[in-house]
C-alpha atoms as a PDB file:
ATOM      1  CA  UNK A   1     -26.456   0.684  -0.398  1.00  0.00           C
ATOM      2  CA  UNK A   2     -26.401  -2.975  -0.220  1.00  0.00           C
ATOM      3  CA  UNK A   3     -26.321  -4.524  -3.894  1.00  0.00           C
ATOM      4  CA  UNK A   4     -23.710  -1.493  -4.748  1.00  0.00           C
ATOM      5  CA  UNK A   5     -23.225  -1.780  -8.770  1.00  0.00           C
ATOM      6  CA  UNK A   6     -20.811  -1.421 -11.174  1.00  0.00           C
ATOM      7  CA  UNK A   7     -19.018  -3.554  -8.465  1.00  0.00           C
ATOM      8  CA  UNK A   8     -15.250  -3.866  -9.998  1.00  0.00           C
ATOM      9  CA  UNK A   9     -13.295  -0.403 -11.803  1.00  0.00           C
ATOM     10  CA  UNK A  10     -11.278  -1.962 -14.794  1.00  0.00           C
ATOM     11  CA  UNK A  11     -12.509  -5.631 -14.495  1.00  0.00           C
ATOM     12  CA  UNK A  12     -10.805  -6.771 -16.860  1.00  0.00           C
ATOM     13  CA  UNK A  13      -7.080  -5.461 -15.619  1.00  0.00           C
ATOM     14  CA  UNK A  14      -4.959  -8.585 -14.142  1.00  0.00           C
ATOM     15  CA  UNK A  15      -5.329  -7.964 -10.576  1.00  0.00           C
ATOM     16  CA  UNK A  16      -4.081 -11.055  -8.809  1.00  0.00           C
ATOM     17  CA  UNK A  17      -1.158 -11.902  -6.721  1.00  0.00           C
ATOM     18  CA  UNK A  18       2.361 -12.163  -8.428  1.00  0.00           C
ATOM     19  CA  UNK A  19       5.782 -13.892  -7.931  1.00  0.00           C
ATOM     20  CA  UNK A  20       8.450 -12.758 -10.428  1.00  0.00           C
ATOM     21  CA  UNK A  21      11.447 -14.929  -9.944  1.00  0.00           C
ATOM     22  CA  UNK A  22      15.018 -12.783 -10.808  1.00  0.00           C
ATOM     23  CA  UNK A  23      18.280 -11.989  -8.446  1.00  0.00           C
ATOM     24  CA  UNK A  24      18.856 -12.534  -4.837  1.00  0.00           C
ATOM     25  CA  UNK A  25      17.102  -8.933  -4.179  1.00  0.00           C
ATOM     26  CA  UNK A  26      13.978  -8.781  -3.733  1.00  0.00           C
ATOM     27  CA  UNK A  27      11.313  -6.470  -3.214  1.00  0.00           C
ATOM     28  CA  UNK A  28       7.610  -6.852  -1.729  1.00  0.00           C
ATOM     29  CA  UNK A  29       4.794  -4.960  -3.549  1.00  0.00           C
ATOM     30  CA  UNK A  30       1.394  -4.358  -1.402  1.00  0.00           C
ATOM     31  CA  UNK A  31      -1.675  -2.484  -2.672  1.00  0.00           C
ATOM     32  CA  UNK A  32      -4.079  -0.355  -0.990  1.00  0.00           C
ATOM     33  CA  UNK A  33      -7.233  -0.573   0.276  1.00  0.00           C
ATOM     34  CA  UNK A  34     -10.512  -1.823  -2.471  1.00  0.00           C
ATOM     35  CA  UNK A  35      -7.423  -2.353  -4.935  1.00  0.00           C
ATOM     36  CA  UNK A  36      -5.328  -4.845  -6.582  1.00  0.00           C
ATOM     37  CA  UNK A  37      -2.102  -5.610  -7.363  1.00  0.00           C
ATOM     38  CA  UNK A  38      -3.131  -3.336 -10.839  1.00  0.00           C
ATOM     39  CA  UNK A  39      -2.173  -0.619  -8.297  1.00  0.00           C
ATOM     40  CA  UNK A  40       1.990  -2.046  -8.533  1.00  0.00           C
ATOM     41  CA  UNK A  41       1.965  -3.940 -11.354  1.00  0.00           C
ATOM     42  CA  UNK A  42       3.380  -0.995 -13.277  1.00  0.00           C
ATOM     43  CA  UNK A  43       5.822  -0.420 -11.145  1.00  0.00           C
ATOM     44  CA  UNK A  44       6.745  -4.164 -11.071  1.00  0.00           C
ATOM     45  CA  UNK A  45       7.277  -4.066 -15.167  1.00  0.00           C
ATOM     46  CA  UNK A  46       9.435  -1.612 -13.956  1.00  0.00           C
ATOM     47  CA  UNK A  47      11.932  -3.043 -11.182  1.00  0.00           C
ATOM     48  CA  UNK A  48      11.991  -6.555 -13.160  1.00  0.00           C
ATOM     49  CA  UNK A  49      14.284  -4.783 -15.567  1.00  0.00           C
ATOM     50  CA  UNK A  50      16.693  -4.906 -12.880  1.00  0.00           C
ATOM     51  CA  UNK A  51      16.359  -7.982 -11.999  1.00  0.00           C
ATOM     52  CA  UNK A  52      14.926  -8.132  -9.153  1.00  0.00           C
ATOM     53  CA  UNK A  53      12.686 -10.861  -7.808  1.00  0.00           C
ATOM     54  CA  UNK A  54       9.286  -9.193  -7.082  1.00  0.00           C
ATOM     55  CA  UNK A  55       5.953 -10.599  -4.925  1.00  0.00           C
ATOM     56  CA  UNK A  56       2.579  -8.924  -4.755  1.00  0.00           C
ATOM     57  CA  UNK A  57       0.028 -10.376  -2.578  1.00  0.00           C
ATOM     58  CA  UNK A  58      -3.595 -10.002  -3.531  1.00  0.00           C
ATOM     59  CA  UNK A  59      -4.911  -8.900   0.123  1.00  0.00           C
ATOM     60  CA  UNK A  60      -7.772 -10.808   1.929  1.00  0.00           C
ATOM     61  CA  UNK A  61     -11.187  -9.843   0.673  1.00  0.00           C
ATOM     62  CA  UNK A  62      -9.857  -7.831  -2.454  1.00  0.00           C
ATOM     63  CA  UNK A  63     -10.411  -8.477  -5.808  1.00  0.00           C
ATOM     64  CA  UNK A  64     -13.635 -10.802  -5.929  1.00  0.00           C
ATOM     65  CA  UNK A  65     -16.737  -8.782  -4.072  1.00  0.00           C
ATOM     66  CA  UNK A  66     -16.705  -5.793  -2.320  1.00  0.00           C
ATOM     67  CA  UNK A  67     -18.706  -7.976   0.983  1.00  0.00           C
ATOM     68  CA  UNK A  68     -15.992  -9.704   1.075  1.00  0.00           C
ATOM     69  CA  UNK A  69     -13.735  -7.342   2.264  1.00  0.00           C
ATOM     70  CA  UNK A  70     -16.073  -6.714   5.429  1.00  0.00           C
ATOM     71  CA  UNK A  71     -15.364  -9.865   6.122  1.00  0.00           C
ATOM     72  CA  UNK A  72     -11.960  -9.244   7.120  1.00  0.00           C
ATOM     73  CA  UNK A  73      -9.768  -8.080   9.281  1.00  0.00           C
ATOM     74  CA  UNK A  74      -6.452  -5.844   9.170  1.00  0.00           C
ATOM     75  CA  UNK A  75      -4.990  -8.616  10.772  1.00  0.00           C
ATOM     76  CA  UNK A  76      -5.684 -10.617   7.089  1.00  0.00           C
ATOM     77  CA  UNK A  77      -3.662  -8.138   5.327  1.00  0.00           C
ATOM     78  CA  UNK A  78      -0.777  -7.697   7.727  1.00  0.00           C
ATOM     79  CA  UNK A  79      -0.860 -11.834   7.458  1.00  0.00           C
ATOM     80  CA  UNK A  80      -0.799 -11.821   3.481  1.00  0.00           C
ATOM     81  CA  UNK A  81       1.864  -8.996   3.837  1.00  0.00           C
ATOM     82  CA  UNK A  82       4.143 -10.831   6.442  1.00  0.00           C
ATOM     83  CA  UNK A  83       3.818 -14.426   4.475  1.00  0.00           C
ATOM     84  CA  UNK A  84       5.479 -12.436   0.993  1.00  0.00           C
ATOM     85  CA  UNK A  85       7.505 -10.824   3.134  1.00  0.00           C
ATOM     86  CA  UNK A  86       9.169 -14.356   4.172  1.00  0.00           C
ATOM     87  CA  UNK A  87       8.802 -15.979   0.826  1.00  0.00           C
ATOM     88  CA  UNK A  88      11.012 -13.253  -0.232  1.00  0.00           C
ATOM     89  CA  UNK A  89      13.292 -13.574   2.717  1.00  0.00           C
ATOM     90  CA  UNK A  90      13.686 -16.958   2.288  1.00  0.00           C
ATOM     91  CA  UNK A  91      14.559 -16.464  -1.571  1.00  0.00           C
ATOM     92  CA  UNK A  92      16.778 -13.280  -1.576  1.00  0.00           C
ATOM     93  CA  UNK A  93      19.915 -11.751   0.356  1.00  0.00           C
ATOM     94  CA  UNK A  94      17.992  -8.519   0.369  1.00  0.00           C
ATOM     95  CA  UNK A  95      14.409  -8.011   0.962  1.00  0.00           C
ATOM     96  CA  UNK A  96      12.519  -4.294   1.188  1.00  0.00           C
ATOM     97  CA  UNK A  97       9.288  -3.572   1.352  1.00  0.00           C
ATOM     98  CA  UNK A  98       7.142  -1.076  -0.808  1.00  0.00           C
ATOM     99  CA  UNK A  99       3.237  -0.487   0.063  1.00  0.00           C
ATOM    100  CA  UNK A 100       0.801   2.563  -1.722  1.00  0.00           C
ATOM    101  CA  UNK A 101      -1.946   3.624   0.583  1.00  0.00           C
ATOM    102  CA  UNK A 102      -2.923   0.927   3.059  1.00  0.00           C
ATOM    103  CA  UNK A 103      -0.179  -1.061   1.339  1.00  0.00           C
ATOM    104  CA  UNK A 104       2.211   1.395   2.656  1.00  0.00           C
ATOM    105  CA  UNK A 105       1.190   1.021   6.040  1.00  0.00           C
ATOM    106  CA  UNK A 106       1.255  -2.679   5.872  1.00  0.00           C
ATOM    107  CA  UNK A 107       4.878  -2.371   5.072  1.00  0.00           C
ATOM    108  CA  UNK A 108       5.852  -0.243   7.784  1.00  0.00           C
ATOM    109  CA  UNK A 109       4.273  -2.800   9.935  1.00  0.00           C
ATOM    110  CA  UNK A 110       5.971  -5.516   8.674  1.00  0.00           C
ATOM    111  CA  UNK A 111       9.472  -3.489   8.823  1.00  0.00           C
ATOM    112  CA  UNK A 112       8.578  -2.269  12.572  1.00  0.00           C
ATOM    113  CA  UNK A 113       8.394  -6.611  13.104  1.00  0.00           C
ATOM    114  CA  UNK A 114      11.275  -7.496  10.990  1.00  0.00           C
ATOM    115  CA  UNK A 115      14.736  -5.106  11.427  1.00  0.00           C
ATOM    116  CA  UNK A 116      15.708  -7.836   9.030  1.00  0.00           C
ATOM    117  CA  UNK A 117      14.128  -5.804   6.256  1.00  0.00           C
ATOM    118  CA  UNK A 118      16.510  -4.228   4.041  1.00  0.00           C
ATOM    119  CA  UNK A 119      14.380  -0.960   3.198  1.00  0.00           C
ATOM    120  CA  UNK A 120      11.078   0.593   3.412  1.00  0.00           C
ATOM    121  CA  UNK A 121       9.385   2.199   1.101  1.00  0.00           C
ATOM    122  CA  UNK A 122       5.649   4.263   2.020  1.00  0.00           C
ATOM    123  CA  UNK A 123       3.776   6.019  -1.105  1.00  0.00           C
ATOM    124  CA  UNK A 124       0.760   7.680  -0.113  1.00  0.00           C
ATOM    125  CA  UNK A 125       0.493   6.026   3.012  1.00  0.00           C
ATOM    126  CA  UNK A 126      -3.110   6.404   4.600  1.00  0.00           C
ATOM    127  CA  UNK A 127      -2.020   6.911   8.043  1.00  0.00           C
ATOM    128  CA  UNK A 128      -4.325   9.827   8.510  1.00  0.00           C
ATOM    129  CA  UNK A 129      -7.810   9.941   6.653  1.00  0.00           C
ATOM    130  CA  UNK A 130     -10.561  12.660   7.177  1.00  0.00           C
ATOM    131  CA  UNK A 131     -13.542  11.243   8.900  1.00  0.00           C
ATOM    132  CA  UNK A 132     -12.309   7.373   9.012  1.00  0.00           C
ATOM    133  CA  UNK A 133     -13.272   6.817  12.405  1.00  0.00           C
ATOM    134  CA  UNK A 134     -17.078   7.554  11.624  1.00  0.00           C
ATOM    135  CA  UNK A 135     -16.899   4.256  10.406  1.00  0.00           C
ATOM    136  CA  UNK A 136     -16.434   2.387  13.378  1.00  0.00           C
ATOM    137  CA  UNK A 137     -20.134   3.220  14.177  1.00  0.00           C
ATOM    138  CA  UNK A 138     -21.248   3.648  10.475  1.00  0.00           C
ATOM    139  CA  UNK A 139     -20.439  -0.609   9.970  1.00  0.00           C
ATOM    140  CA  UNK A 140     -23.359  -1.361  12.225  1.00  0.00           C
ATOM    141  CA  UNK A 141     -25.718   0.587  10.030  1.00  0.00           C
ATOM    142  CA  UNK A 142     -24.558   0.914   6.560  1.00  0.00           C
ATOM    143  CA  UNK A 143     -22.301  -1.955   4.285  1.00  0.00           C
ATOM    144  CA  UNK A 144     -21.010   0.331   1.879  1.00  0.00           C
ATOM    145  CA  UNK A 145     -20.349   4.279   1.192  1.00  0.00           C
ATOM    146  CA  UNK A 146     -19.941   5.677  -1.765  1.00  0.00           C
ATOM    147  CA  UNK A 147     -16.703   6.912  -3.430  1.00  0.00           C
ATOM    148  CA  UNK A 148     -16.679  10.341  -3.809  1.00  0.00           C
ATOM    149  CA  UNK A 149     -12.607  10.306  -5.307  1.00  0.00           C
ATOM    150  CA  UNK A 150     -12.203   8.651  -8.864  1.00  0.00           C
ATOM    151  CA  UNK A 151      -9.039   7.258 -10.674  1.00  0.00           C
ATOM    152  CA  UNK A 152     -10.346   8.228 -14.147  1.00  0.00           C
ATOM    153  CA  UNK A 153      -8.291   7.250 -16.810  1.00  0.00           C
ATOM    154  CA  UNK A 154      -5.476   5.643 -14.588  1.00  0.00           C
ATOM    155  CA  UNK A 155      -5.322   1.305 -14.865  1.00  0.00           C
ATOM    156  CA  UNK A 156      -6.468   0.778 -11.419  1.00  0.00           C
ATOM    157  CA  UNK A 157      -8.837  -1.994 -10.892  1.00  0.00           C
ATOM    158  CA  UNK A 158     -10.270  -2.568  -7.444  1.00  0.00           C
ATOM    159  CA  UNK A 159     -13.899  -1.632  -5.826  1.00  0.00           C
ATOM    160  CA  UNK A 160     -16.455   1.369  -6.454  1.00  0.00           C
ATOM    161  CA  UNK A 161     -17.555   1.441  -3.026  1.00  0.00           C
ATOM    162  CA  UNK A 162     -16.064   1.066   0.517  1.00  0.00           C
ATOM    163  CA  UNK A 163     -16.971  -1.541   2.319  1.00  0.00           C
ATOM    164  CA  UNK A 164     -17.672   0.184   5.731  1.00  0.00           C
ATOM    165  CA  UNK A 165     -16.565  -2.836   7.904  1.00  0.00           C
ATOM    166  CA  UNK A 166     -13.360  -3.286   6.209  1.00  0.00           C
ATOM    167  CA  UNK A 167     -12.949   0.845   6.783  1.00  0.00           C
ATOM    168  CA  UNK A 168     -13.105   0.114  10.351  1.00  0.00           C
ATOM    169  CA  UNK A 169     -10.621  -2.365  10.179  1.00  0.00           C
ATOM    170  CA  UNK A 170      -8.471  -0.019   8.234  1.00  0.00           C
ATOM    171  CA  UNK A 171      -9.031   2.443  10.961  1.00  0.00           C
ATOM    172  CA  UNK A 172      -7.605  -0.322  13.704  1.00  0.00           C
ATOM    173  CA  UNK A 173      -4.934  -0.669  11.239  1.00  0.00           C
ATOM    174  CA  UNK A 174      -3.620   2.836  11.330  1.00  0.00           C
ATOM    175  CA  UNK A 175      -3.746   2.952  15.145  1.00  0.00           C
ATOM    176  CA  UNK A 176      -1.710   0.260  15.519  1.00  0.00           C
ATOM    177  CA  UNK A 177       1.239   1.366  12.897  1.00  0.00           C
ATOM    178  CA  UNK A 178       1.409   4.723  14.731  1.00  0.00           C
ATOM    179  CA  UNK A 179       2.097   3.210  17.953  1.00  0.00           C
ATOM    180  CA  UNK A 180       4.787   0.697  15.869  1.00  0.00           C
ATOM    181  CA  UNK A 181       6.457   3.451  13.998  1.00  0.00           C
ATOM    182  CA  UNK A 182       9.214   4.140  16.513  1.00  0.00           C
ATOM    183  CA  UNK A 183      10.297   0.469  16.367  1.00  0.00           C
ATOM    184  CA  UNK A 184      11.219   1.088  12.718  1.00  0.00           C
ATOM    185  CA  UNK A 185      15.253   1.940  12.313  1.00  0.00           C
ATOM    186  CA  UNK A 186      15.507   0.640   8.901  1.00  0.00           C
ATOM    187  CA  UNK A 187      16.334   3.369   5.895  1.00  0.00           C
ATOM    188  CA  UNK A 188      13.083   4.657   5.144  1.00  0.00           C
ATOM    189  CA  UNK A 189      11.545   6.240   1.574  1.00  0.00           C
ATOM    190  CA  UNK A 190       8.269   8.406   2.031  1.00  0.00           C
ATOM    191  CA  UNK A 191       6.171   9.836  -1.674  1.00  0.00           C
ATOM    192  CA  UNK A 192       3.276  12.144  -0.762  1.00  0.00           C
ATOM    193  CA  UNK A 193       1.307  13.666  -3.246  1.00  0.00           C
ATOM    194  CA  UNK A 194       0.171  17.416  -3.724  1.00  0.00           C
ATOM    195  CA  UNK A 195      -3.278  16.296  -5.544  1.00  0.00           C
ATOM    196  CA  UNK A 196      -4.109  13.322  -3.059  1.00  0.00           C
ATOM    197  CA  UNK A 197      -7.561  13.646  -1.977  1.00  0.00           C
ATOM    198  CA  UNK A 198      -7.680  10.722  -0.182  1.00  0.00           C
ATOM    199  CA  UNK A 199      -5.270  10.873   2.975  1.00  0.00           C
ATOM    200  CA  UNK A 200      -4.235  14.195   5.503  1.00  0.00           C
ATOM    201  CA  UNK A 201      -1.051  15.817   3.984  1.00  0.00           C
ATOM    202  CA  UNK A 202       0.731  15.610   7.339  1.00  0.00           C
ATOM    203  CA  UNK A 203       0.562  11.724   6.819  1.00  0.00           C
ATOM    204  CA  UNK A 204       3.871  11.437   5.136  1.00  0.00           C
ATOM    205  CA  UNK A 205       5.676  14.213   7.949  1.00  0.00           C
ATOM    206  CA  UNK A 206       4.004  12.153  10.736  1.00  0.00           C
ATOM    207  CA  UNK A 207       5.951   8.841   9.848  1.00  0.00           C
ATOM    208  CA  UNK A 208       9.341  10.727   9.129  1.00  0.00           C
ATOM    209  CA  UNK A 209       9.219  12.426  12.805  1.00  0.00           C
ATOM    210  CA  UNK A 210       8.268   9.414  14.783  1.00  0.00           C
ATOM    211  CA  UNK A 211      10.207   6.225  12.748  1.00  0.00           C
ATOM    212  CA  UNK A 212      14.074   6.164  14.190  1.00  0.00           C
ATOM    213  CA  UNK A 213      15.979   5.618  11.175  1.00  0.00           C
ATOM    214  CA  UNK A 214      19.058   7.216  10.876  1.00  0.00           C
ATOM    215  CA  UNK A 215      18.461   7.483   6.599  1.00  0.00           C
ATOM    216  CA  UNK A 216      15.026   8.733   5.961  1.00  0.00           C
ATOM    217  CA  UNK A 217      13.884  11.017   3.279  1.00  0.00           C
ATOM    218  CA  UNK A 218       9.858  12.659   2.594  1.00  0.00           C
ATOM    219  CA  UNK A 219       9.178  13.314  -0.875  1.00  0.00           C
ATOM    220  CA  UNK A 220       6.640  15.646  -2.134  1.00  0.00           C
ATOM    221  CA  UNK A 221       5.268  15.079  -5.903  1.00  0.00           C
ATOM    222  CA  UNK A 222       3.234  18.069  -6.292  1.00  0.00           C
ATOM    223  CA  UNK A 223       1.267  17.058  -9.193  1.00  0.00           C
ATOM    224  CA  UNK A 224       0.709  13.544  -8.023  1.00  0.00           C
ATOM    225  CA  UNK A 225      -2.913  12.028  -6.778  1.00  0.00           C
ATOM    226  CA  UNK A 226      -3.593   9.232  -4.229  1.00  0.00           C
ATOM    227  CA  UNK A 227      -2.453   6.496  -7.215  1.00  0.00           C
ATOM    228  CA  UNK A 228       0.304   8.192  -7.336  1.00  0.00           C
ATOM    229  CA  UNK A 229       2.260   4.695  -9.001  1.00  0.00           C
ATOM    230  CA  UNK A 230      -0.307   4.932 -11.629  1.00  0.00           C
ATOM    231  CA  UNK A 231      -0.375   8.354 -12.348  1.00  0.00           C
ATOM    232  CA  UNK A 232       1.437  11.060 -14.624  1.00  0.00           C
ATOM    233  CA  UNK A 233       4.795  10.926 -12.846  1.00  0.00           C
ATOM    234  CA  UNK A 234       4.969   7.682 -11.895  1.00  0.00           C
ATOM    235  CA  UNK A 235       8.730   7.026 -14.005  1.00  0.00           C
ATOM    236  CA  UNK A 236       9.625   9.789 -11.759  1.00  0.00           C
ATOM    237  CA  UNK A 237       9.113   7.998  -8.545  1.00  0.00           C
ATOM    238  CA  UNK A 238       9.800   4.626 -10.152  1.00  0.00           C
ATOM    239  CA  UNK A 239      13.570   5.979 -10.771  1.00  0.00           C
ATOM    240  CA  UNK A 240      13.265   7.351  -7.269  1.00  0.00           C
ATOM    241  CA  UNK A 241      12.448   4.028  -5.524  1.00  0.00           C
ATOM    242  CA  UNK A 242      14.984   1.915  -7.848  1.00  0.00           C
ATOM    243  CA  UNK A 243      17.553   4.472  -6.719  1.00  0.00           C
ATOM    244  CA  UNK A 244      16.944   4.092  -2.890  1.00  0.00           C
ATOM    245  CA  UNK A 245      17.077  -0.052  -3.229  1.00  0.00           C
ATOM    246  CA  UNK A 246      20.759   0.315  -5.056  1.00  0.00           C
ATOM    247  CA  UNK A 247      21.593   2.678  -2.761  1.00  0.00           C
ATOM    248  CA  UNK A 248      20.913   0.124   0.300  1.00  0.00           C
ATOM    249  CA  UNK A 249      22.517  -3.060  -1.295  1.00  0.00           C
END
């Protein structure tokens, strides 16, 4: 599959990197993997009614053409991720850190860099997905696979395929968070969902038993998907999340 078509879900969503200027706390919003920032803009609308001054980087190779994400590396994201991360820092008294999917494990890297950050926050985070590591052999034979998960009627705009190179990346990615996770002491805030299709449901326990924080909670949305921020109860985990970054300032 090399000229992979329809090429963009939802092209016409606003998917591009975000600053929201408000109060001296501020909070770092990261997508997942083949999305955009579509994925956390909702939950951005959200937080700025607080106040809060938000930044959402549009990752490396996302958002134009899915090639262009195998042209990059994990170490693109986690540089994208770090560089809000310090915008923010440099802004705010209090910074955390929120990520859904590969966005999730972006932040815990960052927070397992930084104890400076304030809070972490991990939604769906892909630490574990079934049959990821075929793709470090699939990239030198195939460009793209086929998604066999959809995000019907949820305002998610991102790629139709994965690019296989920028899976194998992905797969680097997760190896090195797990072996950063016990560096992590900040207060931690995990959302896995009972519908996601996507990741292995001991993800979310995984991260909890290996992180060293002294305040960390799992929570289970039974009903939710992968998109969980996009999805039927996403006010539920939005009040969830806004609770955890009062609770921590």
């Amino acid at each position: 599959m090399n000229n992979p078509a329809p090429l963009m879900k939802n092209a016409y969503l606003d998917g591009d990197a975000f600053l929201i200027e408000g109060n001296d706390i501020g909070v770092v919003l990261l997508h997942g993997f083949t999305a955009t920032t579509a994925e956390v803009r909702l939950l951005a609308d959200y937080l700025r009614g607080f106040g809060y001054t938000l930044a959402a980087p549009l990752l490396p190779g996302h958002g134009t053409q899915p090639a262009e994400l195998n042209k990059t590396s994990w170490l693109d994201w986690y540089a994208a991720a770090e560089a809000a991360y310090l915008e923010l820092r440099g802004k705010c008294t209090k910074v955390f850190v929120c990520g859904e999917s590969m966005g999730a494990l972006l932040a815990l890297l960052v927070s397992s860099l930084y104890p400076q950050v304030d809070g972490v926050i991990a939604v769906a985070p892909a630490l574990q997905i079934r049959g990821i590591g075929l793709s470090r052999i699939m990239q030198y034979f195939v460009k793209f696979r086929p998604k066999n998960q959809a995000e019907d009627n949820l305002p998610w705009k991102g790629y139709m395929v994965y690019p296989v190179r920028g899976l194998a990346q992905l797969a680097k990615l997760q190896i090195v968070v797990q072996k950063e996770l016990d560096n992590i002491t900040q207060p931690l805030l995990v959302f896995m969902g009972g519908k996601d299709a996507s990741i292995h449901p001991e993800s979310g326990k995984i991260i909890i038993d290996a992180v060293r924080s002294s305040e960390k909670e799992l929570i289970y949305m039974p009903d939710s998907p992968h998109v969980m921020l996009l999805a039927e109860d996403k006010e539920v985990i939005f009040q969830k999340i806004h609770e955890f970054i009062e609770m921590h300032c």
